[in-house]
N, C-alpha and C. Protein backbone atom coordinates (compact mmCIF):
# COMPACT_ATOMS: atom_id res chain seq x y z
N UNK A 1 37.47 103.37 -6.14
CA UNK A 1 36.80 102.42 -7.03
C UNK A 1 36.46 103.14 -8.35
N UNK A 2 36.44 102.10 -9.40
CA UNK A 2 36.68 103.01 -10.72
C UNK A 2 34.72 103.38 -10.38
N UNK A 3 34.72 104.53 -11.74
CA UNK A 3 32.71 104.99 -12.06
C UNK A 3 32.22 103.87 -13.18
N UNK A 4 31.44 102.78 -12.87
CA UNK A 4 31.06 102.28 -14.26
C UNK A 4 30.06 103.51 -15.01
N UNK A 5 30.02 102.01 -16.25
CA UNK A 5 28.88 102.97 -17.18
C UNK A 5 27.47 102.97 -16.05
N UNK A 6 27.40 101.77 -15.68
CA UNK A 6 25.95 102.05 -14.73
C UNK A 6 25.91 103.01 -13.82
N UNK A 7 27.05 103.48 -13.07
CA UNK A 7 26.55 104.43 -11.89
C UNK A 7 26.50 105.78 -12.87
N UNK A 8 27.19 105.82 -14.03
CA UNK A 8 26.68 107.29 -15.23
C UNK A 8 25.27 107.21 -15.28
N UNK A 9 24.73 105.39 -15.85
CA UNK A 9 23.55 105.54 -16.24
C UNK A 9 22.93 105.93 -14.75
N UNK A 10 23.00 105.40 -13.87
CA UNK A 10 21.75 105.92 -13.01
C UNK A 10 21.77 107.28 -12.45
N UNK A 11 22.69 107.72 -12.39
CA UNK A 11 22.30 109.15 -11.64
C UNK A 11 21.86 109.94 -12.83
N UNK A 12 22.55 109.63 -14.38
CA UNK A 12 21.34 110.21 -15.63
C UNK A 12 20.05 109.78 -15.28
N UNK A 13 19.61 108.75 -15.30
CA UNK A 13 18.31 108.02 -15.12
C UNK A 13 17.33 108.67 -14.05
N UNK A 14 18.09 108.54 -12.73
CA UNK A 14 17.24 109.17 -11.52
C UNK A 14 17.23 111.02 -11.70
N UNK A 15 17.61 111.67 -12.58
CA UNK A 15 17.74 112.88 -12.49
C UNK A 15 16.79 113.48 -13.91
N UNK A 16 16.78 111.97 -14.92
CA UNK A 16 15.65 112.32 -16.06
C UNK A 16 14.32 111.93 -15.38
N UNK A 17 14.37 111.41 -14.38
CA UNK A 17 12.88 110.82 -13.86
C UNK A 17 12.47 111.57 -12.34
N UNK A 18 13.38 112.24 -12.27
CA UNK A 18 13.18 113.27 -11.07
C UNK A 18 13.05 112.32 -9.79
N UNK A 19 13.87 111.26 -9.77
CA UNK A 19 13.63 110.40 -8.39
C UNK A 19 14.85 110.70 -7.51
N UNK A 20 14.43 110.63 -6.37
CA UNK A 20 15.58 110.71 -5.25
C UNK A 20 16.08 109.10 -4.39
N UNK A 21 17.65 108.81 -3.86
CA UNK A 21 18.00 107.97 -3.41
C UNK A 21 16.63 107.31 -2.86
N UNK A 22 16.20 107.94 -2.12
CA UNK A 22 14.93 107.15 -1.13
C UNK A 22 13.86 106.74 -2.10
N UNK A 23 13.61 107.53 -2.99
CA UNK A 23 12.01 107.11 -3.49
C UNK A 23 12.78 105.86 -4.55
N UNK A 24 13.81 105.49 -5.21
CA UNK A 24 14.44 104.59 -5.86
C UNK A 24 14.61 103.66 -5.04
N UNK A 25 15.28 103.50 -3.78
CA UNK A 25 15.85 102.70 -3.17
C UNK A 25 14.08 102.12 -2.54
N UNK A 26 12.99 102.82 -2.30
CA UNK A 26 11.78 102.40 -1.77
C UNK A 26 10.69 101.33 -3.26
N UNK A 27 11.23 102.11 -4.32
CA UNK A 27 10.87 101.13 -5.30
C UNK A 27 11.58 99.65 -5.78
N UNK A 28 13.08 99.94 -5.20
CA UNK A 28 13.51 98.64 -5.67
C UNK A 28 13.36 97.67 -4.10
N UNK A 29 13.33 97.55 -3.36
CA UNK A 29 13.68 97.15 -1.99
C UNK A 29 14.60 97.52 -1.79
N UNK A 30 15.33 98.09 -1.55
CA UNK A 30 17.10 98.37 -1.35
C UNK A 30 17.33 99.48 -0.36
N UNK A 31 18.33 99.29 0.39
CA UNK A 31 18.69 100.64 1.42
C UNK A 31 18.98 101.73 -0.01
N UNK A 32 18.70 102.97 0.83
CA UNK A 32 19.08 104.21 -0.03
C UNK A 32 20.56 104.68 -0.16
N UNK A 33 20.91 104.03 1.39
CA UNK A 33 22.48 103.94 1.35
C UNK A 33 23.12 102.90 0.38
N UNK A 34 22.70 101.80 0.31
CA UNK A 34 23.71 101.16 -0.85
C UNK A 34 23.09 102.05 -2.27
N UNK A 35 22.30 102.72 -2.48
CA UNK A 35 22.34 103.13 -3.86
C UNK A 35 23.45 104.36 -3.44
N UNK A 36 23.72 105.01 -2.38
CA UNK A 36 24.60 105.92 -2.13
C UNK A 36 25.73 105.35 -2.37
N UNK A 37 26.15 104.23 -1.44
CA UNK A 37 27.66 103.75 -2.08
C UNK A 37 27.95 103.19 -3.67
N UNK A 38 26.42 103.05 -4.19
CA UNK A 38 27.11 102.70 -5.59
C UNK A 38 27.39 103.86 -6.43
N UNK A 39 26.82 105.10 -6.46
CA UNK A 39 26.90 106.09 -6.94
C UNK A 39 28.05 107.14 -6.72
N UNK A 40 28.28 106.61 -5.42
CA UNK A 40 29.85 107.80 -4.99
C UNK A 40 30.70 106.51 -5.38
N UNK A 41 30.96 105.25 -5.84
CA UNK A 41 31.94 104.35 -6.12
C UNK A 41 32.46 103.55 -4.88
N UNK A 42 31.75 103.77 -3.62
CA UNK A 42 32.32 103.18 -2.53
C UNK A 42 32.32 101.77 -2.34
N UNK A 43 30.94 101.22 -3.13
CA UNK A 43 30.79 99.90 -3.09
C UNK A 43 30.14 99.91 -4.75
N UNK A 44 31.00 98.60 -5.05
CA UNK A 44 30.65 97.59 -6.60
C UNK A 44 29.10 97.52 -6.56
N UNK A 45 28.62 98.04 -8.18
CA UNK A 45 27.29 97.24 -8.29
C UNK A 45 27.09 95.90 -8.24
N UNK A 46 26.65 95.53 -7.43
CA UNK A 46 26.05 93.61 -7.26
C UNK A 46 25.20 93.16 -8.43
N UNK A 47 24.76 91.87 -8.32
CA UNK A 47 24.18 91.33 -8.91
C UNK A 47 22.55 91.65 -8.39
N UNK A 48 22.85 91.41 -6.92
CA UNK A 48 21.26 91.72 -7.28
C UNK A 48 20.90 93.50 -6.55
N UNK A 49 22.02 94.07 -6.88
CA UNK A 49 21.90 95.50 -6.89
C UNK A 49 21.27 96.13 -8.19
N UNK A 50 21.85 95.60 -9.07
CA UNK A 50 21.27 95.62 -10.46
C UNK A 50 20.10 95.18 -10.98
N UNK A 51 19.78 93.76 -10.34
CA UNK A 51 18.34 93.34 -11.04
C UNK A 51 17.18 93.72 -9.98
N UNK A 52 17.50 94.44 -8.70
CA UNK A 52 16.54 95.07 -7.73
C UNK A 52 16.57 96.89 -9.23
N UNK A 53 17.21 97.38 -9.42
CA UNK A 53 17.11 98.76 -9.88
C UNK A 53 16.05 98.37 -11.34
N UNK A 54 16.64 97.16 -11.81
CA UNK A 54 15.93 97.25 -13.06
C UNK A 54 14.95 97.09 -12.94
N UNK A 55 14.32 96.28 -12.19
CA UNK A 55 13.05 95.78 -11.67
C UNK A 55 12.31 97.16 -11.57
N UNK A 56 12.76 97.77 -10.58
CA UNK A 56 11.91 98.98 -10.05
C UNK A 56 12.00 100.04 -11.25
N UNK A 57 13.14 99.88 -11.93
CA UNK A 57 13.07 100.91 -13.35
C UNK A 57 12.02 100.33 -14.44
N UNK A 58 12.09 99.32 -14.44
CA UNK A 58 11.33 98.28 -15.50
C UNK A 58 12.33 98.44 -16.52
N UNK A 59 13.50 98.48 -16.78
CA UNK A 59 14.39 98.36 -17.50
C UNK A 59 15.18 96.55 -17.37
N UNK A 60 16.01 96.27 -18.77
CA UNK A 60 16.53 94.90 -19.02
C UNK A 60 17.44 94.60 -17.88
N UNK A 61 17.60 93.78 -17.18
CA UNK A 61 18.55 93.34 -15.77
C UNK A 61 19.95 92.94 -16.28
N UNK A 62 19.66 92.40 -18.10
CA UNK A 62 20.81 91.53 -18.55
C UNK A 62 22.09 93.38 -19.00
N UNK A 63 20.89 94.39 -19.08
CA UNK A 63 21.73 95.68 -19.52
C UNK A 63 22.52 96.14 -18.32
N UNK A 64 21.87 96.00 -17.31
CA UNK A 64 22.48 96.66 -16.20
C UNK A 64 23.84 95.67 -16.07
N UNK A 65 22.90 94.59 -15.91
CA UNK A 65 24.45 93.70 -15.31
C UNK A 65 25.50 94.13 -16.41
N UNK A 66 25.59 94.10 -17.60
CA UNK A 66 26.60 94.86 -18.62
C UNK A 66 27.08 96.04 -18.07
N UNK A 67 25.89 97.00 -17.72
CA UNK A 67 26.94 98.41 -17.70
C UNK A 67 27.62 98.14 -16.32
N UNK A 68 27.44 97.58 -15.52
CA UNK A 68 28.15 97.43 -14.17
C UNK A 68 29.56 96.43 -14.30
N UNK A 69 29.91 95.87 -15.71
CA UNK A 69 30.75 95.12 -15.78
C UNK A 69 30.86 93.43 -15.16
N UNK A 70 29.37 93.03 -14.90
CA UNK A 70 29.11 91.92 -14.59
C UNK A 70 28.49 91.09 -15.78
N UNK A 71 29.10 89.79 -15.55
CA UNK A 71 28.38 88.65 -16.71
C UNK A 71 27.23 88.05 -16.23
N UNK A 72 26.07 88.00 -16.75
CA UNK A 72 24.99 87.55 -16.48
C UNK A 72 25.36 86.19 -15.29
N UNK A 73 24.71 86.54 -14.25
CA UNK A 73 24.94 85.29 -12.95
C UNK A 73 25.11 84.19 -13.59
N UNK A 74 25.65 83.20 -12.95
CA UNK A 74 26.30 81.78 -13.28
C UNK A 74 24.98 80.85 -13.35
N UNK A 75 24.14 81.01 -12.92
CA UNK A 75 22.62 80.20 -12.84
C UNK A 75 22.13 80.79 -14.19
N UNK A 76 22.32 81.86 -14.37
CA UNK A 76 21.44 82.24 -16.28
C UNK A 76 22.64 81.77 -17.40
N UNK A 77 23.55 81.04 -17.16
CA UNK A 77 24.58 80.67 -17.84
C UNK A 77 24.07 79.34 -18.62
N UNK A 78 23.84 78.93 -19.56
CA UNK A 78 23.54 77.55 -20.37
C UNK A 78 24.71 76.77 -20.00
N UNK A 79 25.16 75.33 -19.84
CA UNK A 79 26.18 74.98 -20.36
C UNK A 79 26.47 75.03 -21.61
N UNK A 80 28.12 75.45 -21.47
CA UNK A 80 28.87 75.50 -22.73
C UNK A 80 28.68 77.23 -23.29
N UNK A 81 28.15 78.06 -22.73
CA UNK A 81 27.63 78.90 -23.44
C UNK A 81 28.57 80.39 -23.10
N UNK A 82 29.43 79.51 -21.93
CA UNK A 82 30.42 80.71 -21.57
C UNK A 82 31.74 80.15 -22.86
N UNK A 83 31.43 79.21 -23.31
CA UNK A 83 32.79 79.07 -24.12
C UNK A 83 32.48 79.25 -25.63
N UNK A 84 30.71 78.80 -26.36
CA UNK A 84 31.15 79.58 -26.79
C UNK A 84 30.96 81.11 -26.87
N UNK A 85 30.50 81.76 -25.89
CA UNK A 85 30.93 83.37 -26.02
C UNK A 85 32.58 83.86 -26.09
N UNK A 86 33.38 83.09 -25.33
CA UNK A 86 34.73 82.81 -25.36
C UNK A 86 35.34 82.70 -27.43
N UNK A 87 34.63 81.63 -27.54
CA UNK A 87 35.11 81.42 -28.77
C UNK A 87 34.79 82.47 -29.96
N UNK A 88 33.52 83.09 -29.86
CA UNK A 88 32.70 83.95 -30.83
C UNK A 88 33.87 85.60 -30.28
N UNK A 89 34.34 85.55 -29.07
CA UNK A 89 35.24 86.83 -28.86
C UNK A 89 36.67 86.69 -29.93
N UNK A 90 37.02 85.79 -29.93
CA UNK A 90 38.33 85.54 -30.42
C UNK A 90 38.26 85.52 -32.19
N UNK A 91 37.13 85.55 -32.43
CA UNK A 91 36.89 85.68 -33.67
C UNK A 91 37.47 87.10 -34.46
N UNK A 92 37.32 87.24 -35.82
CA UNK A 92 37.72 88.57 -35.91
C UNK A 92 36.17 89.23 -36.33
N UNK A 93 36.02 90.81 -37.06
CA UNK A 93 34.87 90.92 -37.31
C UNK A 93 34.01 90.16 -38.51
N UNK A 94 34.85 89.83 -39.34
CA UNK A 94 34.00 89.04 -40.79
C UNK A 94 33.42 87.31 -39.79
N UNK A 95 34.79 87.02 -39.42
CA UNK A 95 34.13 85.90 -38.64
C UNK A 95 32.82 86.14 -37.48
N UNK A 96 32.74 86.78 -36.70
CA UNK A 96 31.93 86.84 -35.81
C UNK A 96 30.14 87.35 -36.96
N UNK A 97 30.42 88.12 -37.75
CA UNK A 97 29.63 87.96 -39.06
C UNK A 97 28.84 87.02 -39.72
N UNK A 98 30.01 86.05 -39.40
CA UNK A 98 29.58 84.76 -40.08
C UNK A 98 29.04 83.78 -39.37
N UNK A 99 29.44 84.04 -38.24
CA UNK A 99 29.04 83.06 -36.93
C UNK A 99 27.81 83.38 -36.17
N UNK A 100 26.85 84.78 -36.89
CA UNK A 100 25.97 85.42 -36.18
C UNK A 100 24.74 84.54 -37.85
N UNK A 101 25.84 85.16 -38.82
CA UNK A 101 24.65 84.63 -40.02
C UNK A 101 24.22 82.92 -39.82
N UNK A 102 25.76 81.69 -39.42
CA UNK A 102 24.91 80.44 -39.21
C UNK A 102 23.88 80.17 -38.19
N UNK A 103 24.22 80.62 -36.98
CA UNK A 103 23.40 80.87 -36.09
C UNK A 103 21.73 81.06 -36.36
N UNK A 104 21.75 82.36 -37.31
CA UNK A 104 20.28 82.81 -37.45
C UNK A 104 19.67 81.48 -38.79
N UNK A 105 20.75 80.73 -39.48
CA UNK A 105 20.43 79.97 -40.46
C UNK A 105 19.96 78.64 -39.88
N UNK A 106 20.65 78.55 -38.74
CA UNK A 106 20.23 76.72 -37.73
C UNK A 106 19.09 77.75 -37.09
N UNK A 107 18.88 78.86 -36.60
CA UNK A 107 17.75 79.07 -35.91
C UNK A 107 16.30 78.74 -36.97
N UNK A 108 16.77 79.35 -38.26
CA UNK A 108 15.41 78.98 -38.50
C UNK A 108 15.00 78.05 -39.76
N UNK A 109 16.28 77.37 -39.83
CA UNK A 109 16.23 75.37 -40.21
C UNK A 109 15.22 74.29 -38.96
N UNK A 110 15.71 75.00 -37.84
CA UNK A 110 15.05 74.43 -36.85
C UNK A 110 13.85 74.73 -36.54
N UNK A 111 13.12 75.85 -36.59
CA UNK A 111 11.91 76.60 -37.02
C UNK A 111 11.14 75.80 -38.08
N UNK A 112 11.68 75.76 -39.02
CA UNK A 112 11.02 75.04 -40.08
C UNK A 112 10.53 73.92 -40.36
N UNK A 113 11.49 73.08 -39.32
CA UNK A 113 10.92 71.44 -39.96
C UNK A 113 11.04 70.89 -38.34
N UNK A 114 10.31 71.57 -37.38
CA UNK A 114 9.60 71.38 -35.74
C UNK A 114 8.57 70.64 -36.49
């Protein structure tokens, strides 16, 4: 199984914070063995492998699920919001630029006259 960025980040993480499989795996709820198989690559970070670590890290759940190569669960999904992330990818960089500046311009048109 390939190493994501997350199993880099956590064994950096648990080794800047001086924690061991058990005292991690006792803060998130989690066997110490699945933090073992995520770290030797034996088993995929999950979904809620990730938002149990962040929890107990107090770190963002939406970062982990990134470095593990997962898209935020299908229940935190808006409709429409996987397409347009779809659409905002296919963009080039001036466009995606531009599509970040209307965005922040309807955000706070809409701000204004609530």
């Amino acid at each position: 199984m390939m190493e994501t960025d997350l199993v880099i980040w956590l064994a950096l993480e648990m080794s800047q914070r001086r924690l061991s499989m058990r005292q991690l795996a006792r803060m998130a709820g989690i066997s110490h063995s699945w933090i073992s198989k995520v770290l030797s690559g034996d088993s995929a970070p999950t979904y809620d492998f990730c938002a149990a670590v962040a929890k107990a890290l107090k770190e963002d759940k939406d970062c982990l699920f990134a470095m593990a190569g997962l898209e935020p669960p299908p229940s935190e999904i808006a409709p429409g919001e996987a397409e347009l992330v779809d659409d905002y990818r296919r963009l080039d960089t001036p466009g995606q630029r531009e599509a970040r500046a209307l965005v922040r311009a309807f955000r706070e048109i809409k701000t204004t006259y609530r």
